[in-house]
N, C-alpha and C. Protein backbone atom coordinates (compact mmCIF):
# COMPACT_ATOMS: atom_id res chain seq x y z
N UNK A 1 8.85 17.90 5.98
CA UNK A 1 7.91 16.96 5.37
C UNK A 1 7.14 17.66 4.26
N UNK A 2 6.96 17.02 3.25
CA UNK A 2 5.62 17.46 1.91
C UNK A 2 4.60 17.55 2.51
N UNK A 3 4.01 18.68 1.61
CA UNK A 3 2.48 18.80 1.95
C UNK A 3 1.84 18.09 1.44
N UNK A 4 0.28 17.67 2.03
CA UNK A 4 -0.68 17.32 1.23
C UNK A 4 -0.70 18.08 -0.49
N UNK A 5 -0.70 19.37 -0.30
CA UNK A 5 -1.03 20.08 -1.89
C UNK A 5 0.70 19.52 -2.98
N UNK A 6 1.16 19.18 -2.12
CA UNK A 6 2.71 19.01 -2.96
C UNK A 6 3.10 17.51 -3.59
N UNK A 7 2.16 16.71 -2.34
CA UNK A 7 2.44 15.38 -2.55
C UNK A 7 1.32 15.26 -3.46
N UNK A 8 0.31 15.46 -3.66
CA UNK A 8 -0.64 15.68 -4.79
C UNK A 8 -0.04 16.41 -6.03
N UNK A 9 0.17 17.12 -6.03
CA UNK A 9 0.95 17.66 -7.19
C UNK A 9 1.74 16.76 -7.70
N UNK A 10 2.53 15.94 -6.87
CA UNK A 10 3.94 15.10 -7.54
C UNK A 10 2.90 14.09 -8.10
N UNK A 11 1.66 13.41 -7.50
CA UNK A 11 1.09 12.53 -7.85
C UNK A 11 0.30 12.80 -9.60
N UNK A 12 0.18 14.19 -9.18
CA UNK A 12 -0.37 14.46 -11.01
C UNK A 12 0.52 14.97 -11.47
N UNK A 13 1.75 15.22 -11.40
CA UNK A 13 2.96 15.03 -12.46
C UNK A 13 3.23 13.87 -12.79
N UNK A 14 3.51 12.96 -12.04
CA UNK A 14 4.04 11.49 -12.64
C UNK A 14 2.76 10.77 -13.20
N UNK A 15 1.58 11.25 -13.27
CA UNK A 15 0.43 10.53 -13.77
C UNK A 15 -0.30 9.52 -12.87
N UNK A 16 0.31 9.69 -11.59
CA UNK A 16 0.10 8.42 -10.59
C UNK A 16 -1.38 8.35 -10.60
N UNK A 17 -2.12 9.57 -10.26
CA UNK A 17 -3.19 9.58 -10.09
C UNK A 17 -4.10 9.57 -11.09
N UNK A 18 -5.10 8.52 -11.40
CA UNK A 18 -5.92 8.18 -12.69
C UNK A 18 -7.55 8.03 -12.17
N UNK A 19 -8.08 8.63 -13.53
CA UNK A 19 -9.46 8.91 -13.43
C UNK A 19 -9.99 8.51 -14.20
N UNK A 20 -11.47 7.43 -13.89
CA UNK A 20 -11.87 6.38 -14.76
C UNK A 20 -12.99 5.50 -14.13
N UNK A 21 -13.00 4.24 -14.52
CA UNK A 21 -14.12 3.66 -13.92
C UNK A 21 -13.19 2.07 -13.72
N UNK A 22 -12.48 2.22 -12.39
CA UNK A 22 -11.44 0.98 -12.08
C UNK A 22 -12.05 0.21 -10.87
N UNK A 23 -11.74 -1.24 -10.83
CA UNK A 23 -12.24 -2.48 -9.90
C UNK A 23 -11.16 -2.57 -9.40
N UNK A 24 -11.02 -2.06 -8.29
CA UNK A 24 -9.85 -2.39 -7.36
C UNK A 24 -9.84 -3.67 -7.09
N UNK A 25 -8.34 -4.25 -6.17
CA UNK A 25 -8.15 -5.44 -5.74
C UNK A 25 -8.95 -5.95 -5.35
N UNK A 26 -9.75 -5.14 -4.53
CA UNK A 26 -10.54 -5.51 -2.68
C UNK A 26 -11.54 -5.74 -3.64
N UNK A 27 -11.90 -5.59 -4.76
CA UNK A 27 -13.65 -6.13 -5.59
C UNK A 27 -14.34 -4.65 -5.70
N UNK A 28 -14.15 -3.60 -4.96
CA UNK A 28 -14.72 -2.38 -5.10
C UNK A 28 -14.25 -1.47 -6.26
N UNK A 29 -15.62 -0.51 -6.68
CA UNK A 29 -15.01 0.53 -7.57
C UNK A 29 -15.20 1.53 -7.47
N UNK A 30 -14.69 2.54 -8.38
CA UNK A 30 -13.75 3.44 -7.83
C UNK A 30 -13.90 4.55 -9.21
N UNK A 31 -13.95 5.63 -9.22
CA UNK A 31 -13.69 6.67 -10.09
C UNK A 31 -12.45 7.10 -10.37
N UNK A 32 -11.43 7.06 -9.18
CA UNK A 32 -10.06 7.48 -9.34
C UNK A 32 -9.49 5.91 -8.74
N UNK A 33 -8.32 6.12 -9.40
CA UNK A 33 -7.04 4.92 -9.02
C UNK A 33 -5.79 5.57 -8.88
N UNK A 34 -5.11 5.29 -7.70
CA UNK A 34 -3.77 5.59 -7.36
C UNK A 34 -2.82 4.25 -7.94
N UNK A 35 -1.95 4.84 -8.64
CA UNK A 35 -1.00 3.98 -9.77
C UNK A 35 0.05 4.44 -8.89
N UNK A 36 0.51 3.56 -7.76
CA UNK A 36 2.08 4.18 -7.34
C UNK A 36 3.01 3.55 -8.29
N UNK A 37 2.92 2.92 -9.16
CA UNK A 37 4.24 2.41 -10.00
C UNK A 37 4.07 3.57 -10.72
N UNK A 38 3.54 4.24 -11.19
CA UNK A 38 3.61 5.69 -11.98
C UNK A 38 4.67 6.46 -11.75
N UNK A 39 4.10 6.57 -10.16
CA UNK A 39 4.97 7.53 -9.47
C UNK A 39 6.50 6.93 -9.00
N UNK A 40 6.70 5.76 -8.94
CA UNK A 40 8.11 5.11 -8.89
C UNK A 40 8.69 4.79 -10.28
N UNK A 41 7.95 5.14 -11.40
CA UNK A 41 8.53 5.54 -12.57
C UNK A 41 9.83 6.81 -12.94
N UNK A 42 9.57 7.59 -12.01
CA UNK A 42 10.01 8.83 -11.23
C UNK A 42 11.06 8.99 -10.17
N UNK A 43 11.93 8.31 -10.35
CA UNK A 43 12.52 8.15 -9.04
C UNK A 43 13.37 9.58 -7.95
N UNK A 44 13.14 10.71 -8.87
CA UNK A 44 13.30 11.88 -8.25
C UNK A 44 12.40 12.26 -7.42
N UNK A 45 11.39 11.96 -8.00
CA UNK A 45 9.89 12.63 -7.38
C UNK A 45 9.72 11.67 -6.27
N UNK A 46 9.56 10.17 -6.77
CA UNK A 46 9.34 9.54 -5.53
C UNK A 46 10.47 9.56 -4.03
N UNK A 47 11.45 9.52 -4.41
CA UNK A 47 12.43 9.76 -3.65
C UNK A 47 11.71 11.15 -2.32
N UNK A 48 11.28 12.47 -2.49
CA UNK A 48 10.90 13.19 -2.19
C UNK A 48 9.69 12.77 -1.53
N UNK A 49 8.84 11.97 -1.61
CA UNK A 49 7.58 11.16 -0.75
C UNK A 49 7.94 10.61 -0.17
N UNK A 50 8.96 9.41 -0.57
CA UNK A 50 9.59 8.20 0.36
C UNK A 50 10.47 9.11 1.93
N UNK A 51 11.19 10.02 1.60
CA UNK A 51 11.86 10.96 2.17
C UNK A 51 11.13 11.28 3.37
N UNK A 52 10.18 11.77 3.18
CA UNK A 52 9.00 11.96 3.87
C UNK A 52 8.01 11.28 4.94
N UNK A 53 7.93 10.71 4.19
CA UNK A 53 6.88 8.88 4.70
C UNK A 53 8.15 8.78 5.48
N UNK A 54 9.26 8.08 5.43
CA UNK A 54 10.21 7.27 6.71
C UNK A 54 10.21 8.37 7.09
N UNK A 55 9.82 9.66 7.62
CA UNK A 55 10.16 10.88 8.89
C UNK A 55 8.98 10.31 9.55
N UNK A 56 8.08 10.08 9.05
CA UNK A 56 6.50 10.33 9.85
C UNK A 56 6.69 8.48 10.37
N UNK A 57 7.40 7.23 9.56
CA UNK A 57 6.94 6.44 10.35
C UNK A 57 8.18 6.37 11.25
N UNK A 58 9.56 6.45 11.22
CA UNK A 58 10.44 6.89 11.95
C UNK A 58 9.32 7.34 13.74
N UNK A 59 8.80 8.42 13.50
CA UNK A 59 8.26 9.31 14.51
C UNK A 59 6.77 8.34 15.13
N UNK A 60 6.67 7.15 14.47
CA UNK A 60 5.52 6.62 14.73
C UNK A 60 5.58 5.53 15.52
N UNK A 61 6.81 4.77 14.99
CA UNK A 61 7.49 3.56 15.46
C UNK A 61 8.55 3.36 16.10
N UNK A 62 8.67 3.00 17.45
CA UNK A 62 10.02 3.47 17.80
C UNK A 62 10.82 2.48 17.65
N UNK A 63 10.11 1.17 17.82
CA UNK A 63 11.64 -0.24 17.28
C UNK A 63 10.50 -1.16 15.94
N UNK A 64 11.75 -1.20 15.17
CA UNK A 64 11.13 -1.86 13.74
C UNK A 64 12.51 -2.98 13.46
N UNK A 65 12.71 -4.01 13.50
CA UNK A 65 13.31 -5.34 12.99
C UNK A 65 13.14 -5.50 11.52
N UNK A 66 11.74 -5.27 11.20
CA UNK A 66 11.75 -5.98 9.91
C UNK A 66 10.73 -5.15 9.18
N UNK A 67 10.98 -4.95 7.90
CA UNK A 67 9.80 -4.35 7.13
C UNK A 67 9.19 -5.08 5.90
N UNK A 68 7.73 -5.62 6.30
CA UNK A 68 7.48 -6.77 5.25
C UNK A 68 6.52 -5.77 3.84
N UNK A 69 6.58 -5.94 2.88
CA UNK A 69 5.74 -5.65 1.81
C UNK A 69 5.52 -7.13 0.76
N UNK A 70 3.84 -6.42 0.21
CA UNK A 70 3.44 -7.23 -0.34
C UNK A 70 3.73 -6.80 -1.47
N UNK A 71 3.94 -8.01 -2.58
CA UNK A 71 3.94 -7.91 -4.19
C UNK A 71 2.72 -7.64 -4.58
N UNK A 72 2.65 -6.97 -6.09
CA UNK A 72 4.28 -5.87 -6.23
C UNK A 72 3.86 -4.80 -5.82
N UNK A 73 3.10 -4.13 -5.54
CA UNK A 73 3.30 -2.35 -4.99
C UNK A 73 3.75 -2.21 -4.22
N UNK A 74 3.96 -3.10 -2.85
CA UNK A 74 4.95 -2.76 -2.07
C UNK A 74 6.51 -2.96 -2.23
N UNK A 75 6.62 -3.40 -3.05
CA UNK A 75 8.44 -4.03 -2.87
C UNK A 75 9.01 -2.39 -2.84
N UNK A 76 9.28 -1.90 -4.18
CA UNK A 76 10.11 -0.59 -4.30
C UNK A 76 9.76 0.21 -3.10
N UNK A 77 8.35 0.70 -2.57
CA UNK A 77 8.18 1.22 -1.51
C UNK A 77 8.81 1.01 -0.18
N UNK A 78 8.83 -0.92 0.39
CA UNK A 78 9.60 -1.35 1.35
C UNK A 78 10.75 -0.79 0.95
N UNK A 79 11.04 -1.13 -0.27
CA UNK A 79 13.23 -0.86 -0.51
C UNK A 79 13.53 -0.01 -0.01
N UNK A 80 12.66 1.46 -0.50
CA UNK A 80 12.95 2.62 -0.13
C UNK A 80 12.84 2.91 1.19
N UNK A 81 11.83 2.67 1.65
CA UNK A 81 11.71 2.77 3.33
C UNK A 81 12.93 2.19 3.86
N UNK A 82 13.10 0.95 3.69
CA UNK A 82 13.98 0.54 4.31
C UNK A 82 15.37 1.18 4.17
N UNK A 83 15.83 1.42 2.71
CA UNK A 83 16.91 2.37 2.90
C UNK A 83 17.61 3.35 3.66
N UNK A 84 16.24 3.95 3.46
CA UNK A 84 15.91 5.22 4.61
C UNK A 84 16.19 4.71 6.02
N UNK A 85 15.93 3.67 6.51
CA UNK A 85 15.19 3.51 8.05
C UNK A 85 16.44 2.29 8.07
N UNK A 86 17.60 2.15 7.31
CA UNK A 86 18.19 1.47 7.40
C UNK A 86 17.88 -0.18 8.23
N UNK A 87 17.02 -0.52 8.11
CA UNK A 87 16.05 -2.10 8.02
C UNK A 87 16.12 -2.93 7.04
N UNK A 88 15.81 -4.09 7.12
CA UNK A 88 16.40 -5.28 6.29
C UNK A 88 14.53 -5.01 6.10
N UNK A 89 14.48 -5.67 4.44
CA UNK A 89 13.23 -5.85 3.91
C UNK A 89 13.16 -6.55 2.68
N UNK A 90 12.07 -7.20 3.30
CA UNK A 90 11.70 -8.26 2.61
C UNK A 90 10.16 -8.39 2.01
N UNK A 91 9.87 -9.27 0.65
CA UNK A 91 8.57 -9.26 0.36
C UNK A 91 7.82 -10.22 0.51
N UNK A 92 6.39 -10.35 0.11
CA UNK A 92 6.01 -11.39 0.35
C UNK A 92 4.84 -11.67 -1.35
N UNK A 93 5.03 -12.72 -2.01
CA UNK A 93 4.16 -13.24 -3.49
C UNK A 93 3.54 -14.00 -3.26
N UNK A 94 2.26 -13.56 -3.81
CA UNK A 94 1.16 -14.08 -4.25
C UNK A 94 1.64 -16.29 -4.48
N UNK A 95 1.31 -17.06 -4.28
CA UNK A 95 1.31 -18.44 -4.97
C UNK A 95 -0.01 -18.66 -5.35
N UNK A 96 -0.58 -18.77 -6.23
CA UNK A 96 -2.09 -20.13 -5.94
C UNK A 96 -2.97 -18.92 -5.31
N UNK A 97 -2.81 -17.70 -5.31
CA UNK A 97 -3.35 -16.48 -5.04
C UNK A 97 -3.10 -16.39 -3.35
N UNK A 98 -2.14 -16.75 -2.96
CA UNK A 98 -2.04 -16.73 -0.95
C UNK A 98 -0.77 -16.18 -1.34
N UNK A 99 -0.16 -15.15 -0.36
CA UNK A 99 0.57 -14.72 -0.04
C UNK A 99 1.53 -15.75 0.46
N UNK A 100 2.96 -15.58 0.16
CA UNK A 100 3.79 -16.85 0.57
C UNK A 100 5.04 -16.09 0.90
N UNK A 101 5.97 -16.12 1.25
CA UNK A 101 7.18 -16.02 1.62
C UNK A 101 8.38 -16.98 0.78
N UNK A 102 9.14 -16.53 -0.46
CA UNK A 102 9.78 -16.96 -1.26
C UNK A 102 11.02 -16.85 -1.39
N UNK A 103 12.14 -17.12 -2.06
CA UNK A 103 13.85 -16.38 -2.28
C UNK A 103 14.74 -16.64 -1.37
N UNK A 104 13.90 -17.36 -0.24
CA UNK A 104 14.94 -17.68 0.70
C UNK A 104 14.56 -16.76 1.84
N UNK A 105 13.30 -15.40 1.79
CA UNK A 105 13.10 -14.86 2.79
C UNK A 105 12.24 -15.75 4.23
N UNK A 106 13.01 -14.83 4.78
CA UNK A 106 12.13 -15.76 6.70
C UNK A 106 11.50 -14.75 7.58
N UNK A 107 10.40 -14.74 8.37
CA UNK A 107 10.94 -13.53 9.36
C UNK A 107 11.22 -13.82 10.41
N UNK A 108 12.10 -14.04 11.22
CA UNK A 108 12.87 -14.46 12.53
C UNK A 108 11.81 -13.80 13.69
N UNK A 109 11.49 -15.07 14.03
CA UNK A 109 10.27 -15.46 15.52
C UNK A 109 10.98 -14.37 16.55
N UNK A 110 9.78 -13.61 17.38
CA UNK A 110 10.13 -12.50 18.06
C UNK A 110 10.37 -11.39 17.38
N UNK A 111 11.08 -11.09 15.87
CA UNK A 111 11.06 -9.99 15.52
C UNK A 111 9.80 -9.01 15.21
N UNK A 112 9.95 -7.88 15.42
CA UNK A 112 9.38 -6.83 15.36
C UNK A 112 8.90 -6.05 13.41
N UNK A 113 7.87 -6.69 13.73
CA UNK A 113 7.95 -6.31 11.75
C UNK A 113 6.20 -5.32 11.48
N UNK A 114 7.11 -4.34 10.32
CA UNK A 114 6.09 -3.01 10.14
C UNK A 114 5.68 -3.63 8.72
N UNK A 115 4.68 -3.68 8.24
CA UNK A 115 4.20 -4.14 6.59
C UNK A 115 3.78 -2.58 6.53
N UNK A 116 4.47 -2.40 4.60
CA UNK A 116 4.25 -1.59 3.94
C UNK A 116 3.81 -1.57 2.51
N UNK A 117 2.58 -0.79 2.15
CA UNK A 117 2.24 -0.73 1.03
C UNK A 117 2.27 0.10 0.22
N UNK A 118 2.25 0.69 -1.22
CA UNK A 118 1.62 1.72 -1.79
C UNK A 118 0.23 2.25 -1.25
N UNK A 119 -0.65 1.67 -1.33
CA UNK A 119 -1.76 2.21 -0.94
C UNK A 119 -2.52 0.91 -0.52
N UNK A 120 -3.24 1.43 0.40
CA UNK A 120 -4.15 1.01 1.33
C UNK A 120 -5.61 1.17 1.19
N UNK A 121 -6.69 0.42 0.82
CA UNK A 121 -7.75 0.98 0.37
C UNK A 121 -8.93 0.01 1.15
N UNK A 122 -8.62 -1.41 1.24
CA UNK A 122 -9.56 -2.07 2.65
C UNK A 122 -8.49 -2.69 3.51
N UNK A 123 -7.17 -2.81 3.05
CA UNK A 123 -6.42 -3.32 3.84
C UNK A 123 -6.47 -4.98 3.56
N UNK A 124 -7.08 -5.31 2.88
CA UNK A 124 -6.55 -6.78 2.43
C UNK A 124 -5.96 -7.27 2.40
N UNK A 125 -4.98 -6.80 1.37
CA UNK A 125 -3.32 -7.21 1.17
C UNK A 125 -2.23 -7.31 2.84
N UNK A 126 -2.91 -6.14 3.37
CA UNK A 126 -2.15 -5.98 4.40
C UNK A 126 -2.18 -7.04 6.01
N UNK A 127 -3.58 -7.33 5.79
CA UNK A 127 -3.90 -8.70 6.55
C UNK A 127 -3.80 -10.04 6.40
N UNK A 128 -3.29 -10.37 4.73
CA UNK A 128 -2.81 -11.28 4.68
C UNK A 128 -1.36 -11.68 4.82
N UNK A 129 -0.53 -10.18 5.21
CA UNK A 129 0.63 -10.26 5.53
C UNK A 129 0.45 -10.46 6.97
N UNK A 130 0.01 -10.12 7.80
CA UNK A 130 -0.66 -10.21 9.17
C UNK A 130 -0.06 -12.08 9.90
N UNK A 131 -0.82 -12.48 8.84
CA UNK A 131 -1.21 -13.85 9.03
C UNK A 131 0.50 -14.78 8.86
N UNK A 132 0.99 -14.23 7.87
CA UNK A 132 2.84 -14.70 7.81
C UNK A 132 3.35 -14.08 9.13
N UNK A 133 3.42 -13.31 9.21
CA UNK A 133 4.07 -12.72 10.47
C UNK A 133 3.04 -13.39 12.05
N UNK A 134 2.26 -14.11 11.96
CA UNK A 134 1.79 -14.74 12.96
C UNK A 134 2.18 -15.79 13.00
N UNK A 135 2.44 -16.77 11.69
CA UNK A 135 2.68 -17.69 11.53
C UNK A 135 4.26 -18.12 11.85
N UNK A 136 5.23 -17.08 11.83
CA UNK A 136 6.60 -16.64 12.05
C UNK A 136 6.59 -16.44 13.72
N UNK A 137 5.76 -16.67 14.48
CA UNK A 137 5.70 -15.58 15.72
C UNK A 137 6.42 -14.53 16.00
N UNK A 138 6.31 -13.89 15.50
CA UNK A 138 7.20 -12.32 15.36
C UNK A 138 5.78 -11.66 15.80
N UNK A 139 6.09 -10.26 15.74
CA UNK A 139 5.20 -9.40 16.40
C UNK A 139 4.91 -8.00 15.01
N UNK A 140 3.51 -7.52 14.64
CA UNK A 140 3.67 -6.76 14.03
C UNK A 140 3.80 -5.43 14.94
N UNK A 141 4.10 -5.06 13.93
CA UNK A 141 4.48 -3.42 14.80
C UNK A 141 3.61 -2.09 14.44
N UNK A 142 2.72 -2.74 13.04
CA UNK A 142 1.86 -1.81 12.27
C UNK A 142 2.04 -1.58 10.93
N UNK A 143 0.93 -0.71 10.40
CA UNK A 143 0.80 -1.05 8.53
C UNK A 143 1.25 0.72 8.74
N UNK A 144 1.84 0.50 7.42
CA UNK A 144 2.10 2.04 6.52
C UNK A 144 2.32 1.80 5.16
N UNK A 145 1.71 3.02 4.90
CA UNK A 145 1.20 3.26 3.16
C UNK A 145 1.50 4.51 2.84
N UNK A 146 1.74 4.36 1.27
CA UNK A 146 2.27 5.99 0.83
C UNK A 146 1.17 6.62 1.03
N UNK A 147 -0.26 5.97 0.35
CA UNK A 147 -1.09 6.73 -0.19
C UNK A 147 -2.31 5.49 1.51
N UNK A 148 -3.17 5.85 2.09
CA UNK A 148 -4.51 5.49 2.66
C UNK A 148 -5.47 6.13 1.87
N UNK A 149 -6.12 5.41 1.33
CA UNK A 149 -7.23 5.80 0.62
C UNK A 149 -8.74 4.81 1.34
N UNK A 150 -8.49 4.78 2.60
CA UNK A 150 -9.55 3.74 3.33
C UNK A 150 -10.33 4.86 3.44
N UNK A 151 -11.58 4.10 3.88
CA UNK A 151 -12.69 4.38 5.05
C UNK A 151 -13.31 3.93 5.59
N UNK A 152 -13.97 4.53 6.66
CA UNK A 152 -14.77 3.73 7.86
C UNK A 152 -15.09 2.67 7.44
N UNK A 153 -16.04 1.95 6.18
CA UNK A 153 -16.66 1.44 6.14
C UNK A 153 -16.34 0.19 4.98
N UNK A 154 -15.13 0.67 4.42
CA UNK A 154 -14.46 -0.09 3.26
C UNK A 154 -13.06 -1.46 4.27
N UNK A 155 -12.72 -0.03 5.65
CA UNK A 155 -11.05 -0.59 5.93
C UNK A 155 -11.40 -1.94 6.82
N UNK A 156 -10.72 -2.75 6.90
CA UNK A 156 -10.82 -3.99 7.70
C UNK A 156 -9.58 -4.22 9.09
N UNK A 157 -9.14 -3.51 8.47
CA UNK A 157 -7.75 -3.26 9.48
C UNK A 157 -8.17 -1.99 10.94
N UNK A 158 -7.71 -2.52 12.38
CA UNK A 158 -8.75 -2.01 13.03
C UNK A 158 -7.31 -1.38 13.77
N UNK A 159 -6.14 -1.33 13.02
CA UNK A 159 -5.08 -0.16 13.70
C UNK A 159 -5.03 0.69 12.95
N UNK A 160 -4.57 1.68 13.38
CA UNK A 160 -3.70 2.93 12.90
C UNK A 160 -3.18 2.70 11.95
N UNK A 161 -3.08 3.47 10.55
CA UNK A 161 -2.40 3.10 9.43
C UNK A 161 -1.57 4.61 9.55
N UNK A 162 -0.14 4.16 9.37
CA UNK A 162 0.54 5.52 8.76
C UNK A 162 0.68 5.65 7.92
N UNK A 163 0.33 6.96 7.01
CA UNK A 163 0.09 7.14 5.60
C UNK A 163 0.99 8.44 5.30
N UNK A 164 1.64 8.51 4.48
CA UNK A 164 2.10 9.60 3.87
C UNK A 164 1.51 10.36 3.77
N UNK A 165 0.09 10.15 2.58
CA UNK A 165 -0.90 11.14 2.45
C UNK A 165 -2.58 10.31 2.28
N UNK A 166 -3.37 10.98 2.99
CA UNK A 166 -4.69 10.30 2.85
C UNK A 166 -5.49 11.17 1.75
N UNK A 167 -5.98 10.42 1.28
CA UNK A 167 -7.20 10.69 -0.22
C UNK A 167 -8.54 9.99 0.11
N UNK A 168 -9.15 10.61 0.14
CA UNK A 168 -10.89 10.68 0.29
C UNK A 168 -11.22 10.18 -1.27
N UNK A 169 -11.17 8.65 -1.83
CA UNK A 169 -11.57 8.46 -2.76
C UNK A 169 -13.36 7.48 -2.42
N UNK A 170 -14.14 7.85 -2.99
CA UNK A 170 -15.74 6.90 -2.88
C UNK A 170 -15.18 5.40 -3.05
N UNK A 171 -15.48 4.63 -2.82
CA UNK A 171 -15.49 3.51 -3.10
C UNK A 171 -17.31 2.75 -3.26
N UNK A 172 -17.68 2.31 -4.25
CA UNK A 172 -18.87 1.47 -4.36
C UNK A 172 -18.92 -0.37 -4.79
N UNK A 173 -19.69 -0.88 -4.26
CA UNK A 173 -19.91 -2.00 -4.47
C UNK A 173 -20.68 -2.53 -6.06
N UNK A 174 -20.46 -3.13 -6.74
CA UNK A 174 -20.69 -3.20 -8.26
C UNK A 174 -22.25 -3.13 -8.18
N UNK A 175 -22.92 -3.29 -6.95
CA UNK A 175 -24.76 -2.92 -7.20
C UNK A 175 -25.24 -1.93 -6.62
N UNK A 176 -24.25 -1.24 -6.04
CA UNK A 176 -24.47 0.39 -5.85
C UNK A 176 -24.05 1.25 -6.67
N UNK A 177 -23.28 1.22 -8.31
CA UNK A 177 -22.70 2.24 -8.32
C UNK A 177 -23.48 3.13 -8.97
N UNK A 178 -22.83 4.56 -9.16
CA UNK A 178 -23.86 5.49 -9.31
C UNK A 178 -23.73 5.86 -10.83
N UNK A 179 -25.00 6.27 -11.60
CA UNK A 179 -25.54 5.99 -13.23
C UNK A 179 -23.87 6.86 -13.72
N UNK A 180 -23.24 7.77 -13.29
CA UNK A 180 -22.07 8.15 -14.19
C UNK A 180 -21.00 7.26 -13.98
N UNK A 181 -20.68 6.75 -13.18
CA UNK A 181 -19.82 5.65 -13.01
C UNK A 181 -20.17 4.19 -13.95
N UNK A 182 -21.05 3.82 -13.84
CA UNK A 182 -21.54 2.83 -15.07
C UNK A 182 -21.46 3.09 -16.85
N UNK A 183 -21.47 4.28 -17.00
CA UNK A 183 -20.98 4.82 -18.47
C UNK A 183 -19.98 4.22 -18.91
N UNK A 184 -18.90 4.70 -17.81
CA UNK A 184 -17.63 4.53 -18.04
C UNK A 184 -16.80 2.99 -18.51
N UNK A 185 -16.42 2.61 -19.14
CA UNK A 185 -15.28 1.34 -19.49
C UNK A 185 -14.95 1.10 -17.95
N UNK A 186 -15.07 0.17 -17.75
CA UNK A 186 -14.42 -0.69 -16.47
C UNK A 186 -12.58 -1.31 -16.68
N UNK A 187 -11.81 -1.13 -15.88
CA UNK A 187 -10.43 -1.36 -15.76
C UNK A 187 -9.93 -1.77 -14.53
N UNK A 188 -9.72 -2.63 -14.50
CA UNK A 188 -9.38 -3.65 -12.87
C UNK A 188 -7.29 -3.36 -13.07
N UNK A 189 -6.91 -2.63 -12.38
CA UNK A 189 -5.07 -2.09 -12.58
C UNK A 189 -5.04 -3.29 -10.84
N UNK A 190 -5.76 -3.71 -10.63
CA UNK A 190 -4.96 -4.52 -9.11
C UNK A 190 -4.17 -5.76 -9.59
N UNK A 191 -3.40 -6.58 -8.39
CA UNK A 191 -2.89 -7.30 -8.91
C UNK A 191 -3.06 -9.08 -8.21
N UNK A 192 -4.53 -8.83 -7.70
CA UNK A 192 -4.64 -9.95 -7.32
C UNK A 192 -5.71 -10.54 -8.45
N UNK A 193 -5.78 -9.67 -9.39
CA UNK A 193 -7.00 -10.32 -11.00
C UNK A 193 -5.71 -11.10 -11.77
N UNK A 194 -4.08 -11.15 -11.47
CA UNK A 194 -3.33 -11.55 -12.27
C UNK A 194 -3.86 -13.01 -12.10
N UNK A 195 -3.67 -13.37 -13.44
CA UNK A 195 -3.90 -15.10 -13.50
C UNK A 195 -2.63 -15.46 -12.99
């Protein structure tokens, strides 16, 4: 498996990791932003994380049916996992801003399904996949992310997240943030601001 210092490294080679003054999905901001399409720009490098990540959730999960990801940071991530973990995977898009199930995908009632993201930061995205897979009666099996960048007090999700690698990024609320963070140009990179 990669190290923390290695999987960081790959993350500031491919540029994944960005420093700035960004409004994440979840409404919070942020000094640094994890860009995993950066890093799947890369498909050598990422390959070498993904590699990785399915050992640790492999070792986490012992029966997985289905692996759901949300659009878009999760799709390439699911693909890859799933490759790896030889699992059928499927995504789930945004409509009218709700998560929907599209293309002809289903998830077959009783199955066993793991949702996967790029990164994880309150778990939002990941609970509204929650809610398809309830609605499916299938069973989740648990969230995994390349990158967890939660904390106590940001995450909403009250399981275990398996993460490739965890990052201790601040997160502030737009009337807390602190006077150097306000300098900065504001940049919202999530993808639930898409019109």
């Amino acid at each position: 498996m990669l190290s923390h210092k290695k999987s960081l490294d790959i993350l500031r080679k491919t540029n994944a990791l960005l420093e700035g003054h960004f409004v994440l999905s979840s409404g919070l901001h942020s000094s640094k932003y994890i860009q995993c399409a950066k890093l799947l720009s890369f498909p050598t490098e990422a390959e070498k994380i993904c590699k990785s990540f399915a050992q640790k959730i492999k070792k986490s999960f012992k029966k997985i049916d289905l692996i759901l990801a949300p659009a878009m940071g999760g799709v390439i991530i699911g693909y890859e996992i799933g490759k790896i973990l030889k699992k059928e995977t499927i995504f789930c898009e945004r409509v009218k801003g709700k998560f929907t199930l599209r293309r002809g995908f289903n998830i077959k009632k009783g199955s066993k399904v793991l949702i996967i993201e790029d990164v994880i930061t309150t778990g939002k995205s990941s609970l509204e996949c929650v809610k398809l897979i309830k609605r499916s009666k299938a069973t989740l099996v648990g969230f995994a992310s390349i990158i967890d960048r939660s904390s106590k007090k940001s995450l909403k999700i009250d399981k275990k997240i398996i993460s490739h690698l965890k990052i201790n990024v601040p997160t502030y609320k737009k009337n807390k943030l602190p006077k150097e963070l306000k300098l900065i140009p504001i940049t919202t990179p999530g993808s639930r601001f898409i019109k």
